[in-house]
C-alpha atoms as a PDB file:
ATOM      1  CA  UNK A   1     -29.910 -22.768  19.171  1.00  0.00           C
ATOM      2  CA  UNK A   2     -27.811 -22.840  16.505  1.00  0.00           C
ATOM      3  CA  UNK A   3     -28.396 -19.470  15.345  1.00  0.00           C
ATOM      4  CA  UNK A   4     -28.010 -17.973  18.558  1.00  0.00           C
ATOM      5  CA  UNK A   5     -24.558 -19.456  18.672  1.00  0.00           C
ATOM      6  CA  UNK A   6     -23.367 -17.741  15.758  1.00  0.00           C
ATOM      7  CA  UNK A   7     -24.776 -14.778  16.674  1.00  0.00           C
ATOM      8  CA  UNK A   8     -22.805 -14.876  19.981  1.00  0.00           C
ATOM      9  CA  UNK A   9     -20.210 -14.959  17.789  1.00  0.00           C
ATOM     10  CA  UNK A  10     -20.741 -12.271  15.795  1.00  0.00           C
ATOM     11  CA  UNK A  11     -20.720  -9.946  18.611  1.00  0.00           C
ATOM     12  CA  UNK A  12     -17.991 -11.152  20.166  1.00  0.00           C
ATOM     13  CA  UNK A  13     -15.995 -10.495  16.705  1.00  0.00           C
ATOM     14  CA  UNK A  14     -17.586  -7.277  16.686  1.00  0.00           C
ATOM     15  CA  UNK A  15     -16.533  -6.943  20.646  1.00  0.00           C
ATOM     16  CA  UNK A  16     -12.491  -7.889  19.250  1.00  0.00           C
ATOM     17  CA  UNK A  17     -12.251  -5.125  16.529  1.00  0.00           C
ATOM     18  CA  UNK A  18      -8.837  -4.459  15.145  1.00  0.00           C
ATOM     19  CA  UNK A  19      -8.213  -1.302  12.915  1.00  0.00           C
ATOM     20  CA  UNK A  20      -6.614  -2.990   9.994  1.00  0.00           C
ATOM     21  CA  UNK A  21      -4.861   0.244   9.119  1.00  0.00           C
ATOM     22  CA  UNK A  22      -3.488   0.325  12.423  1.00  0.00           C
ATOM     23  CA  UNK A  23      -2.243  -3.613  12.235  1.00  0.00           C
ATOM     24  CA  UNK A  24      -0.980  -2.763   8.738  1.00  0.00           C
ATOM     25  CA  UNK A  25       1.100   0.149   9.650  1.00  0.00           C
ATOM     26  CA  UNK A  26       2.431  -2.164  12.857  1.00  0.00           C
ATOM     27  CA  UNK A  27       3.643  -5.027  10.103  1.00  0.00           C
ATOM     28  CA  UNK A  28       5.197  -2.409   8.227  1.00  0.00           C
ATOM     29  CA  UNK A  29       7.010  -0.583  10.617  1.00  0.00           C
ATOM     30  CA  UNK A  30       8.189  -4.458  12.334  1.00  0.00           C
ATOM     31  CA  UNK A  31       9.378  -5.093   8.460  1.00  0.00           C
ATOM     32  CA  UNK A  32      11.086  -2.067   8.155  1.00  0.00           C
ATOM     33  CA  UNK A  33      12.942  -2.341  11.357  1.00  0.00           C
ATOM     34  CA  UNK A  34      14.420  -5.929  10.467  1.00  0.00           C
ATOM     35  CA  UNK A  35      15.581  -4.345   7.346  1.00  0.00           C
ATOM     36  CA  UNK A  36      16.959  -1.681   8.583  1.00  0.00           C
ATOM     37  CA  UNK A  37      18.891  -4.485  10.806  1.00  0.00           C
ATOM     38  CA  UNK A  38      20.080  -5.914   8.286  1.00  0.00           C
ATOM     39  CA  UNK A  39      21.176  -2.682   6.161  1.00  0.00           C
ATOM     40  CA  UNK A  40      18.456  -3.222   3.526  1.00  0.00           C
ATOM     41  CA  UNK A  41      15.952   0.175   2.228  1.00  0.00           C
ATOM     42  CA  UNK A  42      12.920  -1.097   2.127  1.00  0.00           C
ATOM     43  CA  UNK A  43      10.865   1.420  -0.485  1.00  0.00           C
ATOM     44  CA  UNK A  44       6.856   1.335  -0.784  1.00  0.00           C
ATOM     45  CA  UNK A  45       5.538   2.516  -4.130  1.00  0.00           C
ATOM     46  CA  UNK A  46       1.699   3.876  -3.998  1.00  0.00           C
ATOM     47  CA  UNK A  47       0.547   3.365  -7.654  1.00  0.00           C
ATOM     48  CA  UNK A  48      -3.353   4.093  -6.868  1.00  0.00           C
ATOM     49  CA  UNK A  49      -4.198   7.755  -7.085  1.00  0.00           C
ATOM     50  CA  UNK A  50      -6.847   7.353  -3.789  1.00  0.00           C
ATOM     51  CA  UNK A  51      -7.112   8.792  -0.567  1.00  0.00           C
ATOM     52  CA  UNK A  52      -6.668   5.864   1.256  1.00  0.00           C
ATOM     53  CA  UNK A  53      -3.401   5.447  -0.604  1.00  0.00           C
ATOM     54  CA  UNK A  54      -1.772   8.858   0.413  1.00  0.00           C
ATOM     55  CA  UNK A  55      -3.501   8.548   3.626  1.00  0.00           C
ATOM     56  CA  UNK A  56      -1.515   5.487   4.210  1.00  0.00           C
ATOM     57  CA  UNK A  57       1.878   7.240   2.636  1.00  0.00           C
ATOM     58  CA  UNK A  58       1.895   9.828   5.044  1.00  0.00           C
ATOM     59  CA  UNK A  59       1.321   6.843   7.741  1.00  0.00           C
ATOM     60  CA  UNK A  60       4.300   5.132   6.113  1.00  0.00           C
ATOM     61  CA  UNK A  61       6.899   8.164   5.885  1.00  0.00           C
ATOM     62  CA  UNK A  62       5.564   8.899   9.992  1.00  0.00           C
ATOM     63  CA  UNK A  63       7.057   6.019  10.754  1.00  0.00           C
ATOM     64  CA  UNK A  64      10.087   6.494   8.745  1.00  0.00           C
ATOM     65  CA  UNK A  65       9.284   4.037   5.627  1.00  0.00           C
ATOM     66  CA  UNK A  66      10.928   5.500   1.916  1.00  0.00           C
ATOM     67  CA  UNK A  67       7.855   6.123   0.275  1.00  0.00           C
ATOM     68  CA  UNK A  68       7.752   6.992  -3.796  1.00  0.00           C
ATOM     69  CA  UNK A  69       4.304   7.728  -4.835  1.00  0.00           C
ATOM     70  CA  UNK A  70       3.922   6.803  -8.501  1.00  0.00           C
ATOM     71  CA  UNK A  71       0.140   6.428  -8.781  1.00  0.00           C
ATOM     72  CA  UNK A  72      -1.938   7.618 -11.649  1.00  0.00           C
ATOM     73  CA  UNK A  73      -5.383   8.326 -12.403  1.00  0.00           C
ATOM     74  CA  UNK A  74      -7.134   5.055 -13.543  1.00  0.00           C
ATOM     75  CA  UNK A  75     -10.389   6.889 -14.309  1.00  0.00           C
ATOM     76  CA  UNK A  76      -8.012   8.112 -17.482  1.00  0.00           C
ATOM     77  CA  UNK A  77      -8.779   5.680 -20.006  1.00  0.00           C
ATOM     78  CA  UNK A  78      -4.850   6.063 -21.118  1.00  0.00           C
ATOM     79  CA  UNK A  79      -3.730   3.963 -18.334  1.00  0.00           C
ATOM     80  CA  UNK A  80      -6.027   1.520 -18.101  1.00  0.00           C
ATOM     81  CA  UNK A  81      -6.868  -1.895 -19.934  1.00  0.00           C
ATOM     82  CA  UNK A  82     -10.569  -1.017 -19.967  1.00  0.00           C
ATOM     83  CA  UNK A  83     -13.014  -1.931 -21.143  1.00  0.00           C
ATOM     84  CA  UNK A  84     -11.718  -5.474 -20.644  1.00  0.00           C
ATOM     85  CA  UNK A  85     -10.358  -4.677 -16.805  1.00  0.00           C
ATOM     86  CA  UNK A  86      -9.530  -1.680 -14.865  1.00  0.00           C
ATOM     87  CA  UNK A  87      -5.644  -2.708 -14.313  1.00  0.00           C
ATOM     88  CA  UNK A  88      -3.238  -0.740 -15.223  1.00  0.00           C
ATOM     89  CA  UNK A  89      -2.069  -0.454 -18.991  1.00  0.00           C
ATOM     90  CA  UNK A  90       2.020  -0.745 -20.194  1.00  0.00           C
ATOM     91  CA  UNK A  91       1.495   3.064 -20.644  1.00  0.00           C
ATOM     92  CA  UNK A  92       0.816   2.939 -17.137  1.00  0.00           C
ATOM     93  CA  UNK A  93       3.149   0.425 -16.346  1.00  0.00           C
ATOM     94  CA  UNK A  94       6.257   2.037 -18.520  1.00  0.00           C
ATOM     95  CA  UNK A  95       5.102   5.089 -15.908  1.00  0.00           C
ATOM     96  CA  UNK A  96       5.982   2.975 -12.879  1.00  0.00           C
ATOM     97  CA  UNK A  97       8.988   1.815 -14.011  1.00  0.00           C
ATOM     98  CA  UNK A  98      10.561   5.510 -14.901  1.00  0.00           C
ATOM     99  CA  UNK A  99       9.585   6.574 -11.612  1.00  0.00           C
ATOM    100  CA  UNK A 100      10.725   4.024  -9.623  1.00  0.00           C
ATOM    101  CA  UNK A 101      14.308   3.925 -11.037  1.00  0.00           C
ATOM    102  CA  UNK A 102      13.966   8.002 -11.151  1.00  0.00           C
ATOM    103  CA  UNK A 103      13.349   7.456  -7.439  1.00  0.00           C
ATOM    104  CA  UNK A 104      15.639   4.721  -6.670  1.00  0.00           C
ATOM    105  CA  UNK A 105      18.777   6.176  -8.368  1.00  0.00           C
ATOM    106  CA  UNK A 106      18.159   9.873  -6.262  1.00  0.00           C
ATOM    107  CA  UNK A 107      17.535   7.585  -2.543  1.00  0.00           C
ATOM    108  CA  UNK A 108      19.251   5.465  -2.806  1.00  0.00           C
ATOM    109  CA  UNK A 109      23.134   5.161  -4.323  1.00  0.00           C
ATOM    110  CA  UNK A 110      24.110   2.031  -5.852  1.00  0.00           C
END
C-alpha cells in the first residue's frame, strides 16, 4: 500500500514538471524589474566557461539583464585549486576581479 502511495506520487510530480531554466529566468527578470524600480543595475557575472552558462547569458541579456561573462576554462590547471578541488584559483579569482571592474567602470558610470 505504502509503496503504491509514493508511487502515486511520483507521477503526479512527474505530471507537475516545471522547467527550472524557465522559473530561473522568471526570478531573474521579477529581480531585475524591482531594481530597475528602484534605479539599481543589477549585473550577472558567468564565471563557468559551459554551455549551459552562455546558454543562460543569452537568456539573461533577452530579457534585458547586464550580463559580463568572465568565465574561464577550469579544465586549465592554471585556474584551478586541483588536485585538492576544482574551484577556482586567486589566478582565477584576480581574473574575475579585473573583469568585473573593467566591466563595471565601461556600464556603468560612477
Amino acid at each position: 500500500m505504502f509503496i503504491n502511495y509514493l508511487y502515486g506520487l511520483s507521477e503526479n510530480l512527474k505530471d507537475r514538471k516545471v522547467n527550472e531554466a524557465n522559473v530561473s529566468i522568471k526570478l531573474l527578470e521579477t529581480i531585475n524589474k524591482y531594481c530597475k524600480q528602484h534605479n539599481i543595475t543589477m549585473v550577472i557575472n558567468g564565471i563557468h566557461d559551459e554551455p549551459i552558462t552562455k546558454q543562460a547569458i543569452n537568456e539573461w541579456r533577452k530579457i534585458g539583464i547586464l550580463v559580463n561573462d568572465i568565465s574561464v576554462d577550469f579544465t586549465k590547471q592554471e585556474f584551478n585549486l586541483m588536485p585538492y578541488d576544482g574551484h577556482p584559483n586567486e589566478k582565477a579569482n584576480r581574473m574575475y576581479a579585473d573583469l568585473t571592474i573593467q566591466f563595471l567602470s565601461e556600464k556603468i558610470m560612477f
